[in-house]
Protein backbone atom coordinates (compact mmCIF):
# COMPACT_ATOMS: atom_id res chain seq x y z
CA UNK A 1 -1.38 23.48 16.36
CA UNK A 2 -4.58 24.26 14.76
CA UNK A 3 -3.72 27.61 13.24
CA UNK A 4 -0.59 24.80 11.77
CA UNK A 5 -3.63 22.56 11.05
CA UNK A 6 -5.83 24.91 8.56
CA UNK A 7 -2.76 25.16 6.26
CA UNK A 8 -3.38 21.34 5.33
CA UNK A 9 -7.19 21.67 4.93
CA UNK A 10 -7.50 19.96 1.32
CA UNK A 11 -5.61 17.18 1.82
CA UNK A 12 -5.33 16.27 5.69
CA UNK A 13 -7.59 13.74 7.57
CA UNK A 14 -10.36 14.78 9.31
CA UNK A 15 -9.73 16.26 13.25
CA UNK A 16 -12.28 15.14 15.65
CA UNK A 17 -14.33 17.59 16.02
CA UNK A 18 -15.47 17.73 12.39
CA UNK A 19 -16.35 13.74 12.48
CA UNK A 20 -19.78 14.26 13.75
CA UNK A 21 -20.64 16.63 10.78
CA UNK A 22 -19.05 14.11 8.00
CA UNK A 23 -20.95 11.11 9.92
CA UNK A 24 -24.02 13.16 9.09
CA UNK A 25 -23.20 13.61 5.23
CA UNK A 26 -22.08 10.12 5.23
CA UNK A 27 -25.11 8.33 6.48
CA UNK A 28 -27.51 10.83 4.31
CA UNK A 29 -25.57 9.57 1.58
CA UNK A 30 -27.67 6.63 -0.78
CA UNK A 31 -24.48 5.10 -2.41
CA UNK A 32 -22.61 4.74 1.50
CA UNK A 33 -26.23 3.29 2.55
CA UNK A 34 -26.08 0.52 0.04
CA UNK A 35 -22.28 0.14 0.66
CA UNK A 36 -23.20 -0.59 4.26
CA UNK A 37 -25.88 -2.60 3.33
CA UNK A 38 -24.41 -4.68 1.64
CA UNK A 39 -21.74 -5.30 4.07
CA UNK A 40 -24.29 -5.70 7.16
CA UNK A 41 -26.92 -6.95 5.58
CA UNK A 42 -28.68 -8.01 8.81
CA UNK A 43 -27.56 -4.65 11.01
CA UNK A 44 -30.38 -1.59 11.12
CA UNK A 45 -28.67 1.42 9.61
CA UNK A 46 -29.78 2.96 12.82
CA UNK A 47 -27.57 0.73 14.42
CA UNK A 48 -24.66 1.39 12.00
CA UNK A 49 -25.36 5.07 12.67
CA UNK A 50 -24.75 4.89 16.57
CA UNK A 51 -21.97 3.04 16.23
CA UNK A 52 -20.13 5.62 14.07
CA UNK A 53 -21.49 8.47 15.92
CA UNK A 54 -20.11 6.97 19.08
CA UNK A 55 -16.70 7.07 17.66
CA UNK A 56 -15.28 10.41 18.62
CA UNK A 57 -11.53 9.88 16.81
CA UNK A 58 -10.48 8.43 13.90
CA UNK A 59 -8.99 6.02 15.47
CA UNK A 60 -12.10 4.28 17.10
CA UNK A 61 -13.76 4.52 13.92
CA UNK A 62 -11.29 2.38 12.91
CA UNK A 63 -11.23 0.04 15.44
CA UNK A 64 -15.04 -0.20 15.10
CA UNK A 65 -15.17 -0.73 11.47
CA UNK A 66 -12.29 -1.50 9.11
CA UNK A 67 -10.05 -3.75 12.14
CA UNK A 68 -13.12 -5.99 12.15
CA UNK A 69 -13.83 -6.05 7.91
CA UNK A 70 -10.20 -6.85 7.66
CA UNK A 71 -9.73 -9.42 10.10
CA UNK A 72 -12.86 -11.72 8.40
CA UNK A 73 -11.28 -11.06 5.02
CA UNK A 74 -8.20 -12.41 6.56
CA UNK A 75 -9.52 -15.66 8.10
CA UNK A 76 -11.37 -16.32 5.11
CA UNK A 77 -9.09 -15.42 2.13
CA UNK A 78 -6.09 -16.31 3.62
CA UNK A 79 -3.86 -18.48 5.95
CA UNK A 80 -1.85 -16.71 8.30
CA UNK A 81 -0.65 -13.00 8.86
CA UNK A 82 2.25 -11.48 10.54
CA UNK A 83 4.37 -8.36 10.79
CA UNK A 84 7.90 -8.80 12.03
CA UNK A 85 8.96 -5.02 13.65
CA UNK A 86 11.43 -6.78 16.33
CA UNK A 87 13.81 -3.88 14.26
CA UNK A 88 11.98 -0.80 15.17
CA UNK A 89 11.22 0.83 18.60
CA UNK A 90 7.12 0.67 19.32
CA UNK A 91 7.30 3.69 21.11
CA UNK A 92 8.37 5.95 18.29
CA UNK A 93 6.72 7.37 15.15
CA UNK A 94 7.99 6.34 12.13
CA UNK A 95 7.59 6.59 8.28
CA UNK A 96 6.32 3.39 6.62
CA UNK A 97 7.65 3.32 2.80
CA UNK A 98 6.80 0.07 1.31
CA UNK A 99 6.35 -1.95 -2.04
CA UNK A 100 2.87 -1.74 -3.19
CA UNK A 101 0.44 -4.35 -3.90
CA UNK A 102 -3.15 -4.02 -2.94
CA UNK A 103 -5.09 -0.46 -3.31
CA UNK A 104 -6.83 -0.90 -0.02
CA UNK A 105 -5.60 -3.92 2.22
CA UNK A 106 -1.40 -2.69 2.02
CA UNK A 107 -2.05 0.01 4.37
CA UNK A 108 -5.08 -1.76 6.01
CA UNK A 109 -3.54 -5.02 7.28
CA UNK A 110 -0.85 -2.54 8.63
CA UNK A 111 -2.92 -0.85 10.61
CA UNK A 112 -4.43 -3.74 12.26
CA UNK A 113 -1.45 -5.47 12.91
CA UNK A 114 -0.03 -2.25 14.29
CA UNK A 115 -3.38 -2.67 16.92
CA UNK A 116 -2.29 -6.16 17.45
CA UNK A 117 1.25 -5.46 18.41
CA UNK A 118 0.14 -2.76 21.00
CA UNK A 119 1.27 0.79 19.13
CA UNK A 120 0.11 3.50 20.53
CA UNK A 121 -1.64 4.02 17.02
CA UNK A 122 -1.83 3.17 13.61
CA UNK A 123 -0.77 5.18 10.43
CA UNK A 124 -2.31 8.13 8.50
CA UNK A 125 -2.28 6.58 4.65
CA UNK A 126 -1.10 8.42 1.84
CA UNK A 127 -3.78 8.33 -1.21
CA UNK A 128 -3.99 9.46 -4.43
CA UNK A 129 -7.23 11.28 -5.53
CA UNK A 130 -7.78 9.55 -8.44
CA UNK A 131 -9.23 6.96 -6.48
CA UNK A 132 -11.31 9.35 -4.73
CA UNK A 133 -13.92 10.39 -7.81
CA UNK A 134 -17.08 9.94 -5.23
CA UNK A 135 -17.60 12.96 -2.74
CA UNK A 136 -18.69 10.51 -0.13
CA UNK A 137 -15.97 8.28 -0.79
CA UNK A 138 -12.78 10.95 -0.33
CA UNK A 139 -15.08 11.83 3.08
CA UNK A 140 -14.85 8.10 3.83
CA UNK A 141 -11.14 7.76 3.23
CA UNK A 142 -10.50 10.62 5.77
CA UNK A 143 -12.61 9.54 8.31
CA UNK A 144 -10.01 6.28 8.06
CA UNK A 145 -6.78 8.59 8.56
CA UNK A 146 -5.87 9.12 4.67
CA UNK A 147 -4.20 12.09 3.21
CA UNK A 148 -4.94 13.14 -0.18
CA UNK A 149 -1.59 12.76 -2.90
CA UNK A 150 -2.99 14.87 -5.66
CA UNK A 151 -2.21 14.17 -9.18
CA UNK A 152 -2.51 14.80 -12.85
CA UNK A 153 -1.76 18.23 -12.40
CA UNK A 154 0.20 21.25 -14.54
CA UNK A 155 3.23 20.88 -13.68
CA UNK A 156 3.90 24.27 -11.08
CA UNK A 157 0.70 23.17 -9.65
CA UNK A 158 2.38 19.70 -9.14
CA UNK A 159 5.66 21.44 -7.04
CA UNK A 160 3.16 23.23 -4.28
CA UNK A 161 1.16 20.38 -3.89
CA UNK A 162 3.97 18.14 -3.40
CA UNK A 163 5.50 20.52 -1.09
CA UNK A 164 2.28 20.84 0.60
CA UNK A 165 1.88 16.74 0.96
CA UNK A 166 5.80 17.38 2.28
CA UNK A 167 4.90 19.59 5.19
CA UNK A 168 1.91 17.72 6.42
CA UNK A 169 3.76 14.52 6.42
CA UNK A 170 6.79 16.51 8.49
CA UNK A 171 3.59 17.64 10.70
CA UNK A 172 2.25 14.49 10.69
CA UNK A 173 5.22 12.92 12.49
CA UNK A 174 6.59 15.71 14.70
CA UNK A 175 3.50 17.91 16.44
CA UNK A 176 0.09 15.00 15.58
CA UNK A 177 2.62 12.49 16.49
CA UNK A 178 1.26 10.22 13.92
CA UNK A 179 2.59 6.78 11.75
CA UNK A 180 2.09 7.19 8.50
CA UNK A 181 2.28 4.63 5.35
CA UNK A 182 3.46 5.07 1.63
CA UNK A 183 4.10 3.80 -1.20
CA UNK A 184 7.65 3.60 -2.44
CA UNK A 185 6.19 4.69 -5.95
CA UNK A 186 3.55 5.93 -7.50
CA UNK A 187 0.90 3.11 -7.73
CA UNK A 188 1.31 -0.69 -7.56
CA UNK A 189 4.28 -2.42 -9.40
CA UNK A 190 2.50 -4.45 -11.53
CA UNK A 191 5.06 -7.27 -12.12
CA UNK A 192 6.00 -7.09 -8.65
CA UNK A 193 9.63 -5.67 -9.19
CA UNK A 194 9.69 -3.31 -6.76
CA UNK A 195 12.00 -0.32 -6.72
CA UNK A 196 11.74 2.95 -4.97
CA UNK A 197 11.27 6.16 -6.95
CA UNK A 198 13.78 8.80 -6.07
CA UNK A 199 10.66 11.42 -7.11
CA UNK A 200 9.45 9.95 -3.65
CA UNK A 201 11.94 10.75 -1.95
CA UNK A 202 12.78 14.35 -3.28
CA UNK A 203 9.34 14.77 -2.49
CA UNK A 204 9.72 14.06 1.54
CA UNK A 205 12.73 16.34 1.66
CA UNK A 206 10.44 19.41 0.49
CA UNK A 207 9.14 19.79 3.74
CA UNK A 208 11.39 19.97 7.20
CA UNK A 209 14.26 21.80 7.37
CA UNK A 210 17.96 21.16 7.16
CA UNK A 211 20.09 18.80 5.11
CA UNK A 212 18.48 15.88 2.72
CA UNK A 213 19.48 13.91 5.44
CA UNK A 214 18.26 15.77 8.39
CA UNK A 215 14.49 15.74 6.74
CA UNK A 216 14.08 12.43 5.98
CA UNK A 217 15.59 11.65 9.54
CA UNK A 218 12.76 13.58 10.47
CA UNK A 219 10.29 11.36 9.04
CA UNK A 220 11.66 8.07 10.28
CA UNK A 221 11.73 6.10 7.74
CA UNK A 222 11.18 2.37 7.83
CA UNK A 223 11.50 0.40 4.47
CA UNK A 224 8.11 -2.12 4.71
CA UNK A 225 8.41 -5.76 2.61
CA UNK A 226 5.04 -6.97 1.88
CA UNK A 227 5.08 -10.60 1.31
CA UNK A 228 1.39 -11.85 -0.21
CA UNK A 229 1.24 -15.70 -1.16
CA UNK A 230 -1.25 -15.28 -3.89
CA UNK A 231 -2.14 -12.05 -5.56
CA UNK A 232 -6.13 -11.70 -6.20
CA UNK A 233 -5.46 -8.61 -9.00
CA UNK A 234 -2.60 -11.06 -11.01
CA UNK A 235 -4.97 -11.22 -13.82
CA UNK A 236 -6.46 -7.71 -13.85
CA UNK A 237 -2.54 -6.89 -14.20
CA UNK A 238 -1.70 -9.12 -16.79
CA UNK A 239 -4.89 -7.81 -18.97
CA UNK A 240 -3.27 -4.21 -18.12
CA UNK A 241 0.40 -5.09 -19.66
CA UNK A 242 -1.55 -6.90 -22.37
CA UNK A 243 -4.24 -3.41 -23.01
CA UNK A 244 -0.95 -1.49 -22.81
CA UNK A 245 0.96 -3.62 -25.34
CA UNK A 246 -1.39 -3.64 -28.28
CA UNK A 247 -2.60 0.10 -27.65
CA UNK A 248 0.17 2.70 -26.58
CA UNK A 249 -2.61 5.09 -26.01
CA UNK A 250 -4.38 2.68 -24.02
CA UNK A 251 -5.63 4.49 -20.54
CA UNK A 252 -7.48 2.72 -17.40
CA UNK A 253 -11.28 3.81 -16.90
CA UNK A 254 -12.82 4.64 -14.17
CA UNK A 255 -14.45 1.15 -13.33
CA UNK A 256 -10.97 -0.18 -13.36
CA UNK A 257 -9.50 0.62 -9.89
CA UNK A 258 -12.62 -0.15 -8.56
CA UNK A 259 -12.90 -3.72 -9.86
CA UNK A 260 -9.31 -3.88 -8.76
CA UNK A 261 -9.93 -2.84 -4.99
CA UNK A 262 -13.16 -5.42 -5.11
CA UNK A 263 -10.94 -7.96 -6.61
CA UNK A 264 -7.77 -7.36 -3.86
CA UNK A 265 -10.10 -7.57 -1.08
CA UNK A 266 -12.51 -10.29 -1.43
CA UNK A 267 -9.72 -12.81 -3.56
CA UNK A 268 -7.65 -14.99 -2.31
CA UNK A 269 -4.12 -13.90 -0.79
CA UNK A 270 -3.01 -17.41 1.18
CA UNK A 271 -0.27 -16.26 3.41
CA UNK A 272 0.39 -12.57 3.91
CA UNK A 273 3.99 -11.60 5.74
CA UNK A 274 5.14 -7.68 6.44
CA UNK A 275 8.22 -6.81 7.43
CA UNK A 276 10.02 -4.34 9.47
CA UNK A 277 13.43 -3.10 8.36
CA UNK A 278 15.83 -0.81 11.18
CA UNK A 279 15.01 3.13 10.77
CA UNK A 280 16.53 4.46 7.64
CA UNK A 281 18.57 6.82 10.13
CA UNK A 282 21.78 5.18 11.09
CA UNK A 283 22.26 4.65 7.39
CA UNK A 284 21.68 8.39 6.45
CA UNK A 285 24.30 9.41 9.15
CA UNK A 286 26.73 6.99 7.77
CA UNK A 287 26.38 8.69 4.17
CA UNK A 288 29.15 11.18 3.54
CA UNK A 289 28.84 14.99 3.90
CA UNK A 290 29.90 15.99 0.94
CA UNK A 291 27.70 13.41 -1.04
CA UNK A 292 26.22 15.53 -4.27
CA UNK A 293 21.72 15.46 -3.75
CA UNK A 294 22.13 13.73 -7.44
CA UNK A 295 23.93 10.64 -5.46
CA UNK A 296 21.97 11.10 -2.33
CA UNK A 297 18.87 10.11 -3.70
CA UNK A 298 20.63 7.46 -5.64
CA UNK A 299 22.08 5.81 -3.00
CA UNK A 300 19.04 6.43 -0.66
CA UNK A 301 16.33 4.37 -2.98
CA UNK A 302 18.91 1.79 -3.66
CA UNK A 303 19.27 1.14 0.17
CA UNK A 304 15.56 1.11 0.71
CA UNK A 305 15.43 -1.43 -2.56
CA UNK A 306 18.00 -3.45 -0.87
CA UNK A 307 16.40 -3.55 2.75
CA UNK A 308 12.84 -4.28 0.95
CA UNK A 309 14.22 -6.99 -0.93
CA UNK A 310 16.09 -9.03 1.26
CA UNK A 311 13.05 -8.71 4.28
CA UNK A 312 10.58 -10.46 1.64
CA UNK A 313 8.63 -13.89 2.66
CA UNK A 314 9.26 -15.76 -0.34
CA UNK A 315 6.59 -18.88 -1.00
CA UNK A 316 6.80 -22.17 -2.94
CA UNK A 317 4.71 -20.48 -5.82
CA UNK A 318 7.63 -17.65 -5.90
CA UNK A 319 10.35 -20.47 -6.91
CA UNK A 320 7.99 -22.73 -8.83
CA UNK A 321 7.59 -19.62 -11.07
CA UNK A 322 10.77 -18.48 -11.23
CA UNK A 323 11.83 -21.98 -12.64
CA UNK A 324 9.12 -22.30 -14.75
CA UNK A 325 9.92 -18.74 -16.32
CA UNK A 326 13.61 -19.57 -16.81
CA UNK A 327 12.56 -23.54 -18.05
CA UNK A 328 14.70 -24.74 -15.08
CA UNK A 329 14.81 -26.60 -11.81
CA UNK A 330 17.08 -24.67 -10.10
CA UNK A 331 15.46 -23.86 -7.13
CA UNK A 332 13.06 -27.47 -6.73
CA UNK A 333 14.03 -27.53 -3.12
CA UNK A 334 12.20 -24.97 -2.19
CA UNK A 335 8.84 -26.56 -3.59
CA UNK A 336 7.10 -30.10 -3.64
CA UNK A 337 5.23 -31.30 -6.62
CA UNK A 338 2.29 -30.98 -4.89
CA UNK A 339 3.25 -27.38 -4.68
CA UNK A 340 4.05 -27.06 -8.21
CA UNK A 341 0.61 -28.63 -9.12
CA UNK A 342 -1.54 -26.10 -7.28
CA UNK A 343 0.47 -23.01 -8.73
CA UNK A 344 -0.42 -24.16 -11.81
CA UNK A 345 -3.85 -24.76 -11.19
CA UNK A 346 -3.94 -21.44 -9.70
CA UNK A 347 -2.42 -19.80 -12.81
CA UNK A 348 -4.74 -21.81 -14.94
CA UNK A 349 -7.40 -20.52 -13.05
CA UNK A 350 -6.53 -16.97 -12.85
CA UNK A 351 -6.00 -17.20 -16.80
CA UNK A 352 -9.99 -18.28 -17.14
CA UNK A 353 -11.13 -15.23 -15.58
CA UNK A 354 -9.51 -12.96 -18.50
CA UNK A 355 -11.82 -11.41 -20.94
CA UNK A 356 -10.27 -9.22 -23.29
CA UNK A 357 -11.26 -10.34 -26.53
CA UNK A 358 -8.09 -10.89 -28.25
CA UNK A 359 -6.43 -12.27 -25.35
CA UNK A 360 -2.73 -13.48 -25.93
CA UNK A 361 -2.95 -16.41 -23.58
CA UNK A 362 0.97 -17.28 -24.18
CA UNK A 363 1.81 -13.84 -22.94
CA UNK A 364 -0.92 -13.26 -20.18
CA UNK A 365 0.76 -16.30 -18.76
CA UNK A 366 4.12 -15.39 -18.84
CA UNK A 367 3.39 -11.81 -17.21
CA UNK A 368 1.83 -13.73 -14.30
CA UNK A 369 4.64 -16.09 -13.75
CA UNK A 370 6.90 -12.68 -14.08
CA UNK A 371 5.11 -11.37 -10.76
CA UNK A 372 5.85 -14.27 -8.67
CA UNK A 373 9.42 -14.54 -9.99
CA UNK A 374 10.26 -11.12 -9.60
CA UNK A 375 10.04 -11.33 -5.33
CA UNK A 376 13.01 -14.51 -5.61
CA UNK A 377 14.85 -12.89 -7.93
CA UNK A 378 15.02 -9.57 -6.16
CA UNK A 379 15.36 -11.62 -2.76
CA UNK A 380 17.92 -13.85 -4.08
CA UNK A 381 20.53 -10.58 -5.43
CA UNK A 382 20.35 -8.76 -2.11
CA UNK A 383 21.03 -12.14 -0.15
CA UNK A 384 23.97 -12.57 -1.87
């Protein structure tokens, strides 16, 4: 397995072996120091130091760090978290492909609900690199069981990297015997309208071997709803449709997906729900043999669409903004008027925080009540 292993070098997570050495380079590190500083402000960065260099996997690094940091965010910015998986088997490996809403806590609330429920592990996270500018932070990310998605590149360069990302998922899952989490697309869907990109999909069947359908059976694949109450970034987003609108040309900067992750974590999120769909692989054996690829993948992301969709937690807020972005009641049983009155007040507040400085108020507002409509309306066609 290790002669397997070396093949994967520039984008795999770190093996434990080599933890000790990026501990070192980690801890030597002034930007990492005044990360943990600031996040132990009382704790002796000797201390900090033993602790990680008593970790000898990835997996109690985890469990000594980030289960912990995620668990206070959770009792403090929100009210209640669950993952439903009564429809997949515990004991097996799977694929997690799910809609995508915060940078950092999508995979990490996974992962420690994963703990929770008693798997035998959590899930090696797919991440692109153009989060990872900082040296120490692409070391960090590894440490925590990421693999790197590389991107912005020519576009043969793009084909063997994807291929390569293929493989080590395929690896990942069959000899490591590893979870793994990613995103149905590439990056968050900003107005919350999920939908899988076939591109993701003709990227997993790269790597394996047989049919389409025998390589992503290979990967177990388990369509993931994420259900957040509130959504810290709504307003970051809104700015973004906004910057995009009035500037085709318009690009995010490299403070942006920083302020983002800051924002996701530390905001508010109320109630947070995942859920569990059945393995993707009783569907791809019902597909016919003689299916074209062209309607394969078709078929395939519409499924996964379908499965996220109907396994969504819908909230109040969701139906009080659908109605208010269609100037209806329709749906006023699901919500009180006290409910109604905090969304708004929510909204109103979210709106404050904006400061771009020809802000269309009108139309930040409607984007925002766009992202909690989307989930019903997307729920409500696939329970029909």
């Amino acid at each position: 397995m290790k002669a397997q292993l070396s093949k994967f070098d520039s984008i795999r997570p770190f093996e434990p072996e080599e933890l000790p050495e990026v501990y070192d380079r980690l801890l030597a590190n002034p930007q990492f120091q005044a990360v943990v500083k600031y996040l132990y402000p009382q704790v002796p960065m000797e201390a900090v130091a033993q602790k990680m260099k008593a970790c000898k996997t990835n997996l109690d690094f985890q469990k000594a760090f980030c289960y912990g940091f995620i668990k206070d965010i959770l009792a403090k910015m929100g009210r209640g978290c669950e993952l439903d998986y009564a429809a997949i088997d515990r004991e097996k490996r799977h694929t997690f492909l799910s809609n995508h809403r915060d940078i950092v806590l999508d995979s990490g609330i996974l992962d420690v609900m994963l703990i929770d429920a008693g798997f035998a592990t959590t899930c090696e996270i797919a991440i692109g690199d153009n989060l990872l500018a900082l040296p120490w932070v692409k070391d960090l990310v590894r440490v925590n069981k990421s693999f790197i998605v590389k991107r912005g590149l020519p576009l043969r360069d793009m084909l063997l990297a994807s291929k390569l990302m293929s493989e080590y998922m395929h690896f990942a899952i069959t000899e490591k015997q590893e979870n793994i989490w990613i995103a149905q697309r590439s990056g968050r869907a900003k107005d919350s309208n999920d939908r899988t990109s076939e591109g993701v999909l003709k990227m997993m069947v790269m790597g394996g071997t047989g049919t389409p359908a025998e390589r992503l059976k290979e990967l177990r694949i388990v369509p993931l709803s994420l259900s957040y109450e509130y959504d810290p970034c709504d307003y970051l987003k809104a700015m973004e449709f906004q910057q995009k609108r009035d500037d085709e040309n318009w690009k995010k900067g490299p403070q942006d997906d920083l302020i983002s992750m800051q924002t996701g974590i530390y905001g508010y999120k109320g109630h947070v729900h995942f859920h569990c769909a059945p393995c993707l692989n009783d569907y791809l054996d019902s597909l016919p043999a003689d299916i074209s690829k062209e309607e394969f993948f078709t078929r395939v992301a519409e499924y996964i669409d379908h499965e996220i969709h109907r396994n969504y937690r819908l909230y109040p807020c969701n139906y009080v903004a659908l109605d208010e972005l269609r100037g209806t009641s329709d749906h006023a049983d699901h919500y009180s008027a006290e409910d109604k009155e905090f969304f708004d007040r929510y909204v109103e507040g979210q709106l404050a925080k904006v400061n771009l400085p020809h802000a269309d108020m009108p139309y930040l507002h409607e984007r925002i009540l766009t992202m909690y409509a989307n989930p019903a309306i997307n729920y409500l066609n696939a329970s029909r």
